[in-house]
N, C-alpha and C. Protein backbone atom coordinates (compact mmCIF):
# COMPACT_ATOMS: atom_id res chain seq x y z
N UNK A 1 -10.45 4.00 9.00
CA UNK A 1 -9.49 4.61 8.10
C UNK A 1 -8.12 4.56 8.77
N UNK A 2 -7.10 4.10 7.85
CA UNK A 2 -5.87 4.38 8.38
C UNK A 2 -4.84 4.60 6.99
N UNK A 3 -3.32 5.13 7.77
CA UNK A 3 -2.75 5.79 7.10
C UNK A 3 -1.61 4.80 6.24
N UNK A 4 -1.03 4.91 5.35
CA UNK A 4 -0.16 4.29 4.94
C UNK A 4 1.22 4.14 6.00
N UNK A 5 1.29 4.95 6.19
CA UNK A 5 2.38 5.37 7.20
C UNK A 5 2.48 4.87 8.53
N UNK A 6 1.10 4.43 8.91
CA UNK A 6 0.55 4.06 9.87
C UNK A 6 0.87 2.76 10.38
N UNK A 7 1.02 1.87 8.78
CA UNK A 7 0.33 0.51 8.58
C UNK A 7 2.28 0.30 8.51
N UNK A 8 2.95 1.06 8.02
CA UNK A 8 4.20 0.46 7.73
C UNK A 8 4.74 -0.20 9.17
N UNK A 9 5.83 -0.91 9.73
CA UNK A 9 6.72 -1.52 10.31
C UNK A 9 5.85 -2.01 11.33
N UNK A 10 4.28 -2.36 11.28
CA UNK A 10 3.62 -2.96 11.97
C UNK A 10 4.00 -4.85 12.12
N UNK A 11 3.63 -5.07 12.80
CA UNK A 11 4.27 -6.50 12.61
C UNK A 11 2.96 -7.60 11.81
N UNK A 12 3.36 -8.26 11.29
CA UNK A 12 2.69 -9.05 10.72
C UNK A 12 2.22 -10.64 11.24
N UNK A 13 0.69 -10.74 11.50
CA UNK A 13 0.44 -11.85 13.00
C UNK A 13 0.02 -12.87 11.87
N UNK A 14 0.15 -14.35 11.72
CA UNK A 14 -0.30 -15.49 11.97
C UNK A 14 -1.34 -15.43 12.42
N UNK A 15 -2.41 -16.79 11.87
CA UNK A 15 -3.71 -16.96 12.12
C UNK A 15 -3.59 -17.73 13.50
N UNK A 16 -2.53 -18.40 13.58
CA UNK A 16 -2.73 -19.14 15.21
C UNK A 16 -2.19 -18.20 16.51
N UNK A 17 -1.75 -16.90 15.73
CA UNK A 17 -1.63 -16.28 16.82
C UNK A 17 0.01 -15.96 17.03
N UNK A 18 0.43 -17.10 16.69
CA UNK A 18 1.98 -17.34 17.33
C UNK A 18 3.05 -16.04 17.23
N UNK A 19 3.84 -15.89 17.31
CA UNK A 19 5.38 -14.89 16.94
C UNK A 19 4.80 -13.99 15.66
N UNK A 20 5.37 -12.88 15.58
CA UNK A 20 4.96 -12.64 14.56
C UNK A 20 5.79 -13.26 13.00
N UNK A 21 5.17 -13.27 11.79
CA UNK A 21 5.85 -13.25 10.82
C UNK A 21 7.18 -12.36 10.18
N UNK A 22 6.57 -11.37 10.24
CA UNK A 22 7.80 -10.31 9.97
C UNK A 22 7.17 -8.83 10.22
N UNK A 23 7.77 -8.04 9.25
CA UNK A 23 6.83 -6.82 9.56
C UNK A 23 6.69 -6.27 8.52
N UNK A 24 5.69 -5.03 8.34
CA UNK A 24 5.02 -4.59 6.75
C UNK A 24 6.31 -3.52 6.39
N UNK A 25 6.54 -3.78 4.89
CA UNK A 25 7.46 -2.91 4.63
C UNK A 25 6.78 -1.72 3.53
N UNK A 26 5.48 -2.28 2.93
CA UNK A 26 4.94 -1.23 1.99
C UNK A 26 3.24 -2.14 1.93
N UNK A 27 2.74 -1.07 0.93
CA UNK A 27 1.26 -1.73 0.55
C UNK A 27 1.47 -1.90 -0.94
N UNK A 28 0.95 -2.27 -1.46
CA UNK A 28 0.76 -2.75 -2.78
C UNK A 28 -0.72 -1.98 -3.31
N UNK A 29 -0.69 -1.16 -4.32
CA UNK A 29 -2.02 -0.40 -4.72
C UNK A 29 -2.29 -0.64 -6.33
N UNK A 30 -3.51 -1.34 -6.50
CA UNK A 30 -3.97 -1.58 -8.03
C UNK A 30 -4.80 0.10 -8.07
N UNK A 31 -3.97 0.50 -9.21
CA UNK A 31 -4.45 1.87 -9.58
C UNK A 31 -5.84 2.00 -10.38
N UNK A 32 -6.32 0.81 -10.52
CA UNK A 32 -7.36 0.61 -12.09
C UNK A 32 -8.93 0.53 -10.75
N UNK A 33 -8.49 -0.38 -9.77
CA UNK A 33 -9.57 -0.84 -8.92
C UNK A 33 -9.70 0.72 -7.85
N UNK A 34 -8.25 1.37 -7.69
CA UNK A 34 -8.58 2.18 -6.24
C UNK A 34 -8.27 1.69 -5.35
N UNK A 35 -7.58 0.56 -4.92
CA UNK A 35 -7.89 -0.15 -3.69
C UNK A 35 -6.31 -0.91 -3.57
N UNK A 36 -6.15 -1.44 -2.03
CA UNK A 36 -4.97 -1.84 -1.63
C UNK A 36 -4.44 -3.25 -2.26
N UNK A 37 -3.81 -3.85 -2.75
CA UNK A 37 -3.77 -5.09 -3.61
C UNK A 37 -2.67 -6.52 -2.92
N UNK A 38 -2.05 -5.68 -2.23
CA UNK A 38 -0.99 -6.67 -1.82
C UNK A 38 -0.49 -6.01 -0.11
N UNK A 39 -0.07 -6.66 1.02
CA UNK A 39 0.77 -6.11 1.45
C UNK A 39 2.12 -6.83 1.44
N UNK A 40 3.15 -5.89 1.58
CA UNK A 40 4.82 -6.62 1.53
C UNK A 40 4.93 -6.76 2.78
N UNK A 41 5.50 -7.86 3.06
CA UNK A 41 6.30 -7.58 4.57
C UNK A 41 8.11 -8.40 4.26
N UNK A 42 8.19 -7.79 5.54
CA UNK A 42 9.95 -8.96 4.95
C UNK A 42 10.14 -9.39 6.52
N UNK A 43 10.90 -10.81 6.90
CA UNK A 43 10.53 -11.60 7.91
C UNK A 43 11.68 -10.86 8.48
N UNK A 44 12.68 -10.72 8.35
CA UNK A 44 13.65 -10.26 8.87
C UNK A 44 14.90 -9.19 7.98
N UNK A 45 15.58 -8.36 8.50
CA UNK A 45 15.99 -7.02 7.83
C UNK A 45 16.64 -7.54 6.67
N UNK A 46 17.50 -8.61 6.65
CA UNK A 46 17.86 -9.38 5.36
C UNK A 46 17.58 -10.20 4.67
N UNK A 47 15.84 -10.56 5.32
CA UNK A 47 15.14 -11.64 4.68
C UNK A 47 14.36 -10.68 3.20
N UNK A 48 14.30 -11.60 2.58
CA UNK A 48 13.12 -11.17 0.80
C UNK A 48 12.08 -10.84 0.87
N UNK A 49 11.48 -9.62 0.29
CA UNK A 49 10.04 -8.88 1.06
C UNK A 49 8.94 -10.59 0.35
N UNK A 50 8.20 -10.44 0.53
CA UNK A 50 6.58 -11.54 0.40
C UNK A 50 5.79 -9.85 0.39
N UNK A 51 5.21 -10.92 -0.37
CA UNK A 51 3.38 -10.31 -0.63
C UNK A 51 2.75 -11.20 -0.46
N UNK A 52 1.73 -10.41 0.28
CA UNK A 52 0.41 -11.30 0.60
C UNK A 52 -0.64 -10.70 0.11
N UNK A 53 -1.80 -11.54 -1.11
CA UNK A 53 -2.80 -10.45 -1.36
C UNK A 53 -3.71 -9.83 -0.13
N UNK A 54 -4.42 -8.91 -0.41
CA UNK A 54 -5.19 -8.46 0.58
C UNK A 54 -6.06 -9.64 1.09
N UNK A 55 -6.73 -10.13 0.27
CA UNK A 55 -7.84 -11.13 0.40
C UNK A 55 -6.89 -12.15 1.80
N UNK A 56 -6.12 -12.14 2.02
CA UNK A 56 -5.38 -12.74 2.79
C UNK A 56 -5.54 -11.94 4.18
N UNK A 57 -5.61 -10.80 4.01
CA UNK A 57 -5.62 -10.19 5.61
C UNK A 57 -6.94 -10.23 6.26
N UNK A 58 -6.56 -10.54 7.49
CA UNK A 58 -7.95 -10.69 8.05
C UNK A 58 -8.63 -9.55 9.06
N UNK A 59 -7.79 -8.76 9.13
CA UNK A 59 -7.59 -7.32 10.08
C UNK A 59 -6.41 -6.47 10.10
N UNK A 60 -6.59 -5.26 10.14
CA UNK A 60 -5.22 -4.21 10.00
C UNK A 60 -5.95 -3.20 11.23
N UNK A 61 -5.24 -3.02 12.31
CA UNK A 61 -5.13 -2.24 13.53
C UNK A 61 -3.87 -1.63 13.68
N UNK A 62 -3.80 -0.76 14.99
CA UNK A 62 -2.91 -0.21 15.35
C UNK A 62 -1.78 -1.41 15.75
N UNK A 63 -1.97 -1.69 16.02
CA UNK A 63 -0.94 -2.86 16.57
C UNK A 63 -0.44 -4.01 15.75
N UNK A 64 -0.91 -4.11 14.71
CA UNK A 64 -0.75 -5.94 13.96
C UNK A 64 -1.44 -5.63 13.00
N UNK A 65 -1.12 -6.11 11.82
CA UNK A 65 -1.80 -6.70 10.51
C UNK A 65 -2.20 -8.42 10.68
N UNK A 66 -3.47 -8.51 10.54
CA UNK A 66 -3.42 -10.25 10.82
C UNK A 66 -3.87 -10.86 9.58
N UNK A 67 -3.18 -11.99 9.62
CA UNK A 67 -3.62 -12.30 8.68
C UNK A 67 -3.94 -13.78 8.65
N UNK A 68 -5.29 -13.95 7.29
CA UNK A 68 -5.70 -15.34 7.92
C UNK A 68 -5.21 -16.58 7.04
N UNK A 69 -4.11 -16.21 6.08
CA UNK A 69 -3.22 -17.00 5.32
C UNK A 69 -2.12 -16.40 4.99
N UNK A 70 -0.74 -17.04 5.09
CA UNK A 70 0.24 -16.66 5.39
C UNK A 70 1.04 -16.93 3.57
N UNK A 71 0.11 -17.61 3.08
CA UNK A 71 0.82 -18.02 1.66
C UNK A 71 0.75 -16.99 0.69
N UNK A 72 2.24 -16.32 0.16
CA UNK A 72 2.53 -16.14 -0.56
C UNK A 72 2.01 -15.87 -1.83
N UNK A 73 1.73 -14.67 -2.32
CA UNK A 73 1.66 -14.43 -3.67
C UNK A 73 2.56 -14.54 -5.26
N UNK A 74 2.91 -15.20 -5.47
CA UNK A 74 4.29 -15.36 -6.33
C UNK A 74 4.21 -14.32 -7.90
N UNK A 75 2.81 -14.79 -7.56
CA UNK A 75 2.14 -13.57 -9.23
C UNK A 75 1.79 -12.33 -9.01
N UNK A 76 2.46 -12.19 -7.56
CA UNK A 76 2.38 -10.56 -7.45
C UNK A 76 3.18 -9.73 -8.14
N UNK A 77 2.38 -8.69 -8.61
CA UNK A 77 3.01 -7.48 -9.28
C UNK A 77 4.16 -6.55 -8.71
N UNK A 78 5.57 -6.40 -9.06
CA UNK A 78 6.34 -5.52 -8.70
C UNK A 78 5.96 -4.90 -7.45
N UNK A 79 6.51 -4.50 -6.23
CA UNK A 79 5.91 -3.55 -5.51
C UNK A 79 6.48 -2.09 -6.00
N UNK A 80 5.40 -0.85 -6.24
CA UNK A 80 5.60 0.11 -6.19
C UNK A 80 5.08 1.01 -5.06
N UNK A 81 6.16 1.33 -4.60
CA UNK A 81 5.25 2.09 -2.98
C UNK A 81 5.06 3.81 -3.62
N UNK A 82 3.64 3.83 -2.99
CA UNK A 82 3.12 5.21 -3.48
C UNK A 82 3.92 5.70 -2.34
N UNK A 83 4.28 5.77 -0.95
CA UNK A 83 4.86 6.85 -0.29
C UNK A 83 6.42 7.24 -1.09
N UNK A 84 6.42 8.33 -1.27
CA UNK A 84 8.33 9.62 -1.86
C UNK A 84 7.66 9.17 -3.19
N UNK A 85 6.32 8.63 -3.75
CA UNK A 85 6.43 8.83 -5.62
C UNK A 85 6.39 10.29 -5.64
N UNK A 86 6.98 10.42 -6.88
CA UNK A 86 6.54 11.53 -8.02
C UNK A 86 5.27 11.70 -8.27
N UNK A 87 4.98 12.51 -8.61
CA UNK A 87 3.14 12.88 -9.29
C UNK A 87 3.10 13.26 -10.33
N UNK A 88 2.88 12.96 -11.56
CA UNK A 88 2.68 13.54 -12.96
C UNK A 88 1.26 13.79 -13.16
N UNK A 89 0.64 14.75 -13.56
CA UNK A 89 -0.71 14.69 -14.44
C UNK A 89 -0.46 14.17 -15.82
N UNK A 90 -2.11 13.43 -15.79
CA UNK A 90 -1.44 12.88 -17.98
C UNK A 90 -1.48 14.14 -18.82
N UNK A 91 -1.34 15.09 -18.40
CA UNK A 91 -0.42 16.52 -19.33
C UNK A 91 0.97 16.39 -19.18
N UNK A 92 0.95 15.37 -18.58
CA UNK A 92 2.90 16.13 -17.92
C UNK A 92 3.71 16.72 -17.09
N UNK A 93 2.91 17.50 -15.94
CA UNK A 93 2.75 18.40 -15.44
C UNK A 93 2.88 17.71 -14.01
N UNK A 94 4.06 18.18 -13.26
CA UNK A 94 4.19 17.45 -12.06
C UNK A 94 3.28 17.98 -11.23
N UNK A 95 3.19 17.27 -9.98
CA UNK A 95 1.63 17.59 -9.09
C UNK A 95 2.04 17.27 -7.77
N UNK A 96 3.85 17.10 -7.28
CA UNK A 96 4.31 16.81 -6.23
C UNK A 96 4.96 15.46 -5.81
N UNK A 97 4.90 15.42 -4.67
CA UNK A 97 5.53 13.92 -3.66
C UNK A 97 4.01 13.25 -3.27
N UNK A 98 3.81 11.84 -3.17
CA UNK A 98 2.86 11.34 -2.09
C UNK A 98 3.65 11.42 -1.06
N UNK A 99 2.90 11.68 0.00
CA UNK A 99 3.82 12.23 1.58
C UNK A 99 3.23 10.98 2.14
N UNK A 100 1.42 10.28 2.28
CA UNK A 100 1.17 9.59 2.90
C UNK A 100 -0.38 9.50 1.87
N UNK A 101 -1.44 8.01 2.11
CA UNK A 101 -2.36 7.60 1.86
C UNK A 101 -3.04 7.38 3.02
N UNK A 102 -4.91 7.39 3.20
CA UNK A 102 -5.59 7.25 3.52
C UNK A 102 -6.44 5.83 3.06
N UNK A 103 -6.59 5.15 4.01
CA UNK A 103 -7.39 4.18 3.18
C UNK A 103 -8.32 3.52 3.87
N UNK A 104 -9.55 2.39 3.39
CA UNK A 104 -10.31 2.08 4.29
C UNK A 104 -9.93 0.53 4.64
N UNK A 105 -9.58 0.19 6.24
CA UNK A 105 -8.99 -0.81 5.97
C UNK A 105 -9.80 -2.49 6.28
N UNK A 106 -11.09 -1.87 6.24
CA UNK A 106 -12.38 -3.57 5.47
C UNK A 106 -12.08 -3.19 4.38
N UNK A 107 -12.42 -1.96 3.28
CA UNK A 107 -12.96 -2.42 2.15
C UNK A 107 -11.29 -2.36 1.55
N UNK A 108 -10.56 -1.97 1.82
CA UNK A 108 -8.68 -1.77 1.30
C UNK A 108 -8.89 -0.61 -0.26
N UNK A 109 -10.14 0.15 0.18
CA UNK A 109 -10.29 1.57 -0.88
C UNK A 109 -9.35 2.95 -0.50
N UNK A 110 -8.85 2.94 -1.56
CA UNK A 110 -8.11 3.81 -1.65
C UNK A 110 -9.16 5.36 -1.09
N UNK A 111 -8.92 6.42 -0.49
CA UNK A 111 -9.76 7.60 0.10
C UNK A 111 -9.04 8.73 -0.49
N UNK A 112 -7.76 9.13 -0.02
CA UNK A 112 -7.16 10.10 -0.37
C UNK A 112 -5.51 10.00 0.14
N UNK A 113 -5.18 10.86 -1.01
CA UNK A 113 -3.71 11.37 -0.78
C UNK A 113 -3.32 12.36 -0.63
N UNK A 114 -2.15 12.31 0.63
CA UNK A 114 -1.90 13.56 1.10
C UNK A 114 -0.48 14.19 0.18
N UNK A 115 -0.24 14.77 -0.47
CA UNK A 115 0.43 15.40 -1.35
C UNK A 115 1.46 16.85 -0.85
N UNK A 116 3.31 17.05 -1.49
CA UNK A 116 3.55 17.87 -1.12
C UNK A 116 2.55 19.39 -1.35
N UNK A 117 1.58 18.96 -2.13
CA UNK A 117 0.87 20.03 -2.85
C UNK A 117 -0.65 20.38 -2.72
N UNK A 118 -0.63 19.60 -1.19
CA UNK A 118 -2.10 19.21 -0.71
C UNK A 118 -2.83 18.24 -0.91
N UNK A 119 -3.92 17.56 -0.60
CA UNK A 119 -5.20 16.40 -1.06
C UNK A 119 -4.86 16.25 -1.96
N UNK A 120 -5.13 14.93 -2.43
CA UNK A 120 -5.44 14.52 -4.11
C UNK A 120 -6.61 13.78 -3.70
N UNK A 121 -7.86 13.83 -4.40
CA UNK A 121 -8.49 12.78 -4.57
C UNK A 121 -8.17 11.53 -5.13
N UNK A 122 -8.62 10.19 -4.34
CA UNK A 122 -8.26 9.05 -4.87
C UNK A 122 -8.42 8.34 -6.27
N UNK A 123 -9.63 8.84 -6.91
CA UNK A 123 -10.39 8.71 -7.81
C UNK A 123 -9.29 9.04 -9.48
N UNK A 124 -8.65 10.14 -9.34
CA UNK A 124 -8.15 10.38 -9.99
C UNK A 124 -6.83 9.92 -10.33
N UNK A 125 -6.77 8.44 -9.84
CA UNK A 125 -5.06 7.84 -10.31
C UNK A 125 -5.55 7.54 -11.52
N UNK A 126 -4.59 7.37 -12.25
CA UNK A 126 -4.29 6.43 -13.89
C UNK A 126 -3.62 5.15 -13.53
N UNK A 127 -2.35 5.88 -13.47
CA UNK A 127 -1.18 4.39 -13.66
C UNK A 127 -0.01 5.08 -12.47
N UNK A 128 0.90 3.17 -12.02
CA UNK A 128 1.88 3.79 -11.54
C UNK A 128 2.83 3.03 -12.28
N UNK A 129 4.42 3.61 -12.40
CA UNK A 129 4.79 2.90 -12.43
C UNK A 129 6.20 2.83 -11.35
N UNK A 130 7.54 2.99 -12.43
CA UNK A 130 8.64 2.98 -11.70
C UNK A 130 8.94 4.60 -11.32
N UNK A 131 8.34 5.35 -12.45
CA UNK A 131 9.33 6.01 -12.30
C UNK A 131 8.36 7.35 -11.48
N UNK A 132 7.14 7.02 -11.70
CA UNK A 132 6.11 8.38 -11.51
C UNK A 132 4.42 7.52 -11.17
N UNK A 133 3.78 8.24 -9.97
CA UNK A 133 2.47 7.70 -10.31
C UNK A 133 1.63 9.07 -11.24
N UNK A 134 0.54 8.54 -11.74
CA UNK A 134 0.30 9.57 -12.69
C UNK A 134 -1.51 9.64 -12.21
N UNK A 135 -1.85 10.72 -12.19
CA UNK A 135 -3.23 11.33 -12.33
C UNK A 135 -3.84 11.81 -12.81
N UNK A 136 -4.83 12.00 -12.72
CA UNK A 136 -6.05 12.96 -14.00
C UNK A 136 -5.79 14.25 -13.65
N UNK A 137 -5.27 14.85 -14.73
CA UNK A 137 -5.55 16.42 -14.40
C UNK A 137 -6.81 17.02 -14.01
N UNK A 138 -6.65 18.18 -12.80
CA UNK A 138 -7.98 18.53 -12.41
C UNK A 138 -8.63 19.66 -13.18
């Protein structure tokens, strides 16, 4: 298990090992599956973030994200970073900040979120979008 927070400004390794690529600037989360979908990295502070699907990483540690293809997702979806979202329940009803995520990083399952307002279970996302991620009321 590791943290979203964890995983950010880690550097991003090449399969041969070499320099790193760049470093992670967010995760990418499909709300429908539960699970991590993309990571962003950007090669340098004024370089253009990339996504790489998960299926692309070949390990996420304390030290390095590795990965075992370096190519580009182009049909990746918008990045929306769950860390500073909003929280809506589908009542309407705000439910806080995501502060940070838990996740598992073989299976890239979403576990839990840590909330200005305590735990959220993972289970209970809907949708994210720009402006709010949204959950099942409990």
């Amino acid at each position: 298990m590791m943290l979203f927070t964890e995983v950010r400004g880690l550097p991003v390794v090449p399969p041969d090992g070499a320099g790193p690529l760049g470093t992670v600037t967010s995760l990418g989360v499909d709300v429908v599956s539960g699970c991590v979908s993309h990571v962003w990295w950007r090669g340098s502070r004024f370089g253009r973030e990339t996504a790489l699907p998960w299926d692309a990483v070949g390990a996420v540690g304390p030290g390095a994200v590795r990965v075992g293809s370096a190519a580009a997702d182009e049909s990746a979806p918008p990045s929306h970073d769950l860390l500073g979202r909003r929280i809506l329940s589908d009542t309407g009803t705000g439910q806080g900040t995501v502060l940070d995520v838990a996740f598992d990083t073989r299976t890239a399952r979403l576990l839990a979120l840590f909330t200005t307002r305590g735990e959220l279970s993972a289970d209970r996302l809907l949708g994210l979008g720009d402006y709010a991620l949204v959950v099942r009321a409990a």
